[in-house]
Protein backbone atom coordinates (compact mmCIF):
# COMPACT_ATOMS: atom_id res chain seq x y z
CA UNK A 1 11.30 6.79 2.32
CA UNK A 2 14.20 4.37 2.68
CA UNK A 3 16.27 4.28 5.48
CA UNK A 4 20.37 3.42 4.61
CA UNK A 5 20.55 0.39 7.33
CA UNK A 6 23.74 -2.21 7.64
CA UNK A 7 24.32 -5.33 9.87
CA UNK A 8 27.02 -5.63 11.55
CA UNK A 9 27.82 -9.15 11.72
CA UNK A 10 30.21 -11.30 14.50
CA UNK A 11 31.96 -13.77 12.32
CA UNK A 12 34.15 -15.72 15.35
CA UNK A 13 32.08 -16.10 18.56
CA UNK A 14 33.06 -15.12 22.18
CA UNK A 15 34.54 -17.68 24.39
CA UNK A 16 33.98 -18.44 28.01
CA UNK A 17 35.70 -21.77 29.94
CA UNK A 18 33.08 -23.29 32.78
CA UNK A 19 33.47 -25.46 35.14
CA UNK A 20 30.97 -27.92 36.66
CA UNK A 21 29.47 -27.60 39.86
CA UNK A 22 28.35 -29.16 42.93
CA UNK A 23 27.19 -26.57 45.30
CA UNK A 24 23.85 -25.15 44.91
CA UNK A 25 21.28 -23.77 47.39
CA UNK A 26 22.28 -20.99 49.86
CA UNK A 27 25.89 -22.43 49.97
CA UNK A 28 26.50 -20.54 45.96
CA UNK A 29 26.35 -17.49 48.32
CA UNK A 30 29.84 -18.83 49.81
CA UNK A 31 31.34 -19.09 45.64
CA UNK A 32 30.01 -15.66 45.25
CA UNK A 33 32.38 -14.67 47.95
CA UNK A 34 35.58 -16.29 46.15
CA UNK A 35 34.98 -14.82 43.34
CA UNK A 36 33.06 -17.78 41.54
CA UNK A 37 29.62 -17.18 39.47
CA UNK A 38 26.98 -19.75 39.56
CA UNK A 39 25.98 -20.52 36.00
CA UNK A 40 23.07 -22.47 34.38
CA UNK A 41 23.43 -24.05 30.98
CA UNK A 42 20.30 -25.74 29.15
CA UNK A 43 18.39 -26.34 26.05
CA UNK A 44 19.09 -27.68 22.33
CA UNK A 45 19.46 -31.33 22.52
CA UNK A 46 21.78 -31.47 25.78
CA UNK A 47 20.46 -31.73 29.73
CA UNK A 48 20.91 -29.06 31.70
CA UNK A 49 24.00 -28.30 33.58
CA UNK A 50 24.75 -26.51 36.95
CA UNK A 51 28.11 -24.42 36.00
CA UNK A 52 30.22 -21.72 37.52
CA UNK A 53 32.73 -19.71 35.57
CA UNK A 54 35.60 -16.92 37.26
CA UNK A 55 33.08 -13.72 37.99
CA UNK A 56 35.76 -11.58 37.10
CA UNK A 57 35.84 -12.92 33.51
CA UNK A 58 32.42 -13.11 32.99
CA UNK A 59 31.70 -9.88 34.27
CA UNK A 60 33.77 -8.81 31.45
CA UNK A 61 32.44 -11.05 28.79
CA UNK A 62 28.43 -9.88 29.55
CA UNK A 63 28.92 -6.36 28.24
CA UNK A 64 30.75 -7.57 24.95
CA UNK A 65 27.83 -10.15 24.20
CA UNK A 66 24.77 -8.73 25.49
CA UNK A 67 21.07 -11.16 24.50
CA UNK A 68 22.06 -11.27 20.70
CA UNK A 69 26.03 -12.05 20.17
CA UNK A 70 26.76 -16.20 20.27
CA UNK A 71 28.90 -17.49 23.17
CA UNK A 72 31.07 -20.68 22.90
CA UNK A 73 30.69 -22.31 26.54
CA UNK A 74 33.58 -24.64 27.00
CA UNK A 75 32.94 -27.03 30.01
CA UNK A 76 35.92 -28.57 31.58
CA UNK A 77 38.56 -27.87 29.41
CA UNK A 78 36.55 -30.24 26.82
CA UNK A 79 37.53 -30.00 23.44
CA UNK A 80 35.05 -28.82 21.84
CA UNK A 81 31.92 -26.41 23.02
CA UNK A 82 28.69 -25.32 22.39
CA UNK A 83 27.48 -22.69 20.83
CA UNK A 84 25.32 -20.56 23.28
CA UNK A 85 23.55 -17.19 23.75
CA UNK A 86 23.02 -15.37 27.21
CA UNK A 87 19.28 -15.53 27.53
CA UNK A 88 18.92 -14.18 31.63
CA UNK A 89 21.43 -12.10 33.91
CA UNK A 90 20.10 -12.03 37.79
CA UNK A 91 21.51 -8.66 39.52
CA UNK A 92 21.42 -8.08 43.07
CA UNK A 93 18.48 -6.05 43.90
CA UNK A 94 20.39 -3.03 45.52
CA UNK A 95 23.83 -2.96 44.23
CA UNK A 96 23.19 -4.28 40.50
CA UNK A 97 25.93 -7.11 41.25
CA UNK A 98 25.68 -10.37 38.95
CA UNK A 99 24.32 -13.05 40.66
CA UNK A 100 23.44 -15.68 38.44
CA UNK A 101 23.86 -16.22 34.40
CA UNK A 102 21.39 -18.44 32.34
CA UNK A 103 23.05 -19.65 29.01
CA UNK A 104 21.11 -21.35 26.05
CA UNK A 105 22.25 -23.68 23.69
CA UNK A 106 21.36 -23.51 19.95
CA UNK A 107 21.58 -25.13 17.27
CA UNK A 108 23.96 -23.36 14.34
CA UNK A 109 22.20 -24.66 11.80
CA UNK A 110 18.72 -23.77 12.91
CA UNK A 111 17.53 -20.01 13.24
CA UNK A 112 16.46 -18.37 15.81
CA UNK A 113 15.29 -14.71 16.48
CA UNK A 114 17.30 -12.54 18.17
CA UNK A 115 16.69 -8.53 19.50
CA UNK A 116 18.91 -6.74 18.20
CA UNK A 117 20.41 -3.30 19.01
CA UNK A 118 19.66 -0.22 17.00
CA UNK A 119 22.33 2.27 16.15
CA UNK A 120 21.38 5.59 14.82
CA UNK A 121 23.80 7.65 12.53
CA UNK A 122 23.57 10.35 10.69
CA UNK A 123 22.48 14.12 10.60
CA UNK A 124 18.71 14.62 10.16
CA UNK A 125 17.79 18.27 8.77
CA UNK A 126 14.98 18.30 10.75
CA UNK A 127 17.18 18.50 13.77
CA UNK A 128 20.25 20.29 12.43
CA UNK A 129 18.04 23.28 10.37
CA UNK A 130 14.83 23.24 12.17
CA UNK A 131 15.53 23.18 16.08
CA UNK A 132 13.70 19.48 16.37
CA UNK A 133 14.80 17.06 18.92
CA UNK A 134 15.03 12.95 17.59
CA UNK A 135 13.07 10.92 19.09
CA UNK A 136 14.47 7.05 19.12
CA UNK A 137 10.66 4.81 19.75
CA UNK A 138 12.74 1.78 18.95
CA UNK A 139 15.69 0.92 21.09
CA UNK A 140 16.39 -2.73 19.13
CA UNK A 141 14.81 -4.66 16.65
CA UNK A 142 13.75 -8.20 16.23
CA UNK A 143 15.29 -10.69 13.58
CA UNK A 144 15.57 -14.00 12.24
CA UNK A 145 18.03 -15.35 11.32
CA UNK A 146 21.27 -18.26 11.72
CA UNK A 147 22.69 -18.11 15.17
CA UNK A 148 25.94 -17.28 13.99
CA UNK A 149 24.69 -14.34 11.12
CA UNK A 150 22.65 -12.63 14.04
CA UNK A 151 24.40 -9.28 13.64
CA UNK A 152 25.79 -7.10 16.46
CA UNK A 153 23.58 -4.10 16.14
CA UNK A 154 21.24 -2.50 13.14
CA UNK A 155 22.17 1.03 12.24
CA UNK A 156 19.74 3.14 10.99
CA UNK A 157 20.50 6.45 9.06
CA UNK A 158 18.36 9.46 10.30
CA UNK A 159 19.31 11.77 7.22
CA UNK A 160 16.26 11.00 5.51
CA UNK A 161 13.86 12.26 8.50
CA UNK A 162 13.76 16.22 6.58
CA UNK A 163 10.95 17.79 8.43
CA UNK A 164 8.35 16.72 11.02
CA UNK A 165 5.94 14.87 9.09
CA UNK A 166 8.71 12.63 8.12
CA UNK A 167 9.78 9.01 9.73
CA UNK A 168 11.45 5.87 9.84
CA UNK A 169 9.13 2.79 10.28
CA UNK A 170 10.37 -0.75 9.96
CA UNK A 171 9.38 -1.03 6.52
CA UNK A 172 11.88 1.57 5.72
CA UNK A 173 14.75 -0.72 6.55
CA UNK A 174 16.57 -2.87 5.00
CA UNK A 175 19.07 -5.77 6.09
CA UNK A 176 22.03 -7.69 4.53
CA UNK A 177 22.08 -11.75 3.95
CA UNK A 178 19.40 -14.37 5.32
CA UNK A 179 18.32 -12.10 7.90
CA UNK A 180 14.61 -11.30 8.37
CA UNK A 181 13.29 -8.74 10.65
CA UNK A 182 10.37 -9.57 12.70
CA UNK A 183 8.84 -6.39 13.74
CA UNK A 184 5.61 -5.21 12.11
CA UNK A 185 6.44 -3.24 8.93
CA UNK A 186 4.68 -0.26 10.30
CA UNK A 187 6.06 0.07 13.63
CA UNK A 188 7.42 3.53 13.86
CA UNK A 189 11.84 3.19 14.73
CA UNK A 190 12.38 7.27 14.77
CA UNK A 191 11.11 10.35 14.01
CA UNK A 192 11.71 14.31 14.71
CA UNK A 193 9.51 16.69 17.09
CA UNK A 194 8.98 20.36 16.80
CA UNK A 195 10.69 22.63 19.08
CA UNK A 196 8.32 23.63 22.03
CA UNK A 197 7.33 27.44 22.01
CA UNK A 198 7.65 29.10 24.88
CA UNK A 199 4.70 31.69 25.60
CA UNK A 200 5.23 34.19 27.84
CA UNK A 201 3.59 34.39 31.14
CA UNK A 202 0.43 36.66 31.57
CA UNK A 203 0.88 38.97 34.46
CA UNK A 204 -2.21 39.21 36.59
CA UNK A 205 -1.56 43.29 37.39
CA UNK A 206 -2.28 45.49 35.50
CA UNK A 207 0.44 48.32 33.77
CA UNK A 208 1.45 51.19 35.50
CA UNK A 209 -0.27 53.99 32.88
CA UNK A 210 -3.34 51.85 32.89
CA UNK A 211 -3.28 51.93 36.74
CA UNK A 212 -2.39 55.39 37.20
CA UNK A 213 -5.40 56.25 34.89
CA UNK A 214 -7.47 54.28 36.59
CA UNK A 215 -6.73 55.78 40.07
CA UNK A 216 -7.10 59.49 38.40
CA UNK A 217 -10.73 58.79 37.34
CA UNK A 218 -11.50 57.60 41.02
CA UNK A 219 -10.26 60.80 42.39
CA UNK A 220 -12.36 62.65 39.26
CA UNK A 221 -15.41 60.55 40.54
CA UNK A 222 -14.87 61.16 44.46
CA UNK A 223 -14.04 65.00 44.05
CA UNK A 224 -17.38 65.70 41.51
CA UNK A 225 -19.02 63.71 44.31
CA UNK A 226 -17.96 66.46 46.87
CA UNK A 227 -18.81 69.20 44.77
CA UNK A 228 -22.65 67.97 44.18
CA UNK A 229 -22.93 66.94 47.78
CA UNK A 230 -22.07 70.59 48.65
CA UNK A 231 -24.18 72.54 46.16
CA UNK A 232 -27.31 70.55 47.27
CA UNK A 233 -26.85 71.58 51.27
């Protein structure tokens, strides 16, 4: 079985201006409050770097880039940046606030693996004619590839999963340009199960006739009972 799969590719990069900073320790609790992120920059050939960035904007720029989409961090107005990707988000333990962004450096010209997202499309018959409910094992898949080909998502067409004995494994898909995928060829990505049957509940009591039958031959037994008790006195 093949699987109809396309990249979607992110030719121009995100952009996100940074600032450096000074304050670390419990005091980045006192940026949080103006509305300032801490950030942490490292890796490729560069030191690392203490940042912060407006939390507004890069609350804004996380859900657009996710692990897998490059980010160019520009760091004091400098003229030229560097090609990162966001490799750790800390959230606040109760309300799921952004506390803290790691970015990574890389090198454009080197390739690196990336997870990317799946996207399923598509109208399986196994679903649509047969009452079967898709089930998605593989939420994102991991590639190699040029930091700047990494694509935005995978999507993966389920039309080709018929019946219930039928899949989609790794091996099934394919990918555009110098992009490898990483996963093992026979990890299974999606597949269709049955519709449960229902059975309906046994009832414990017994029917009515069967009952009423039953209760008739006890008053047959206890009234022939009667009868021989009497004839023998």
């Amino acid at each position: 079985m093949t699987s109809l799969s396309n990249t979607s590719s992110i030719k121009d990069t995100a952009e996100i201006k940074l600032s450096n900073r000074s304050i670390s320790g419990k005091k980045v609790a006192n940026l949080r409050k103006d509305g300032i992120m801490p950030v942490h920059l490292y890796g490729g050939d560069g030191g690392p770097l203490s940042l912060q960035g407006d939390s507004a904007e890069i609350n804004r720029l996380l859900p657009r880039v996710g692990l897998n989409i490059p980010v160019t961090v520009i760091v004091d107005n400098s003229e030229s940046g560097e090609i990162c990707f966001v490799r750790e988000v800390q959230r606040h333990p109760l309300t799921q606030d952004i506390l803290h962004v790691d970015f990574l450096r890389v090198d454009v010209k080197s390739k690196i693996t990336a997870s990317v997202p799946i996207e399923v499309v598509g109208d399986s018959p196994a679903v649509r004619l047969l009452g079967g409910t898709l089930i998605q094992n593989m939420q994102s898949i991991n590639v190699e590839a040029l930091p700047l080909s990494v694509p935005e998502k995978i999507t993966v067409d389920i039309t080709s999963i018929e019946d219930f004995e039928s899949a989609i494994h790794i091996s099934d898909i394919s990918v555009e340009g110098d992009i490898s995928i990483t996963n093992p060829p026979d990890a299974l990505v999606a597949r269709v199960a049955p519709p449960r049957i229902e059975l309906e509940p046994v009832s414990d009591e017994a029917p009515e006739e069967a009952v009423g039958e039953i209760e008739g031959e006890q008053q047959d037994s206890e009234t022939d009972g009667d009868q021989q008790e009497s004839e023998e006195n």
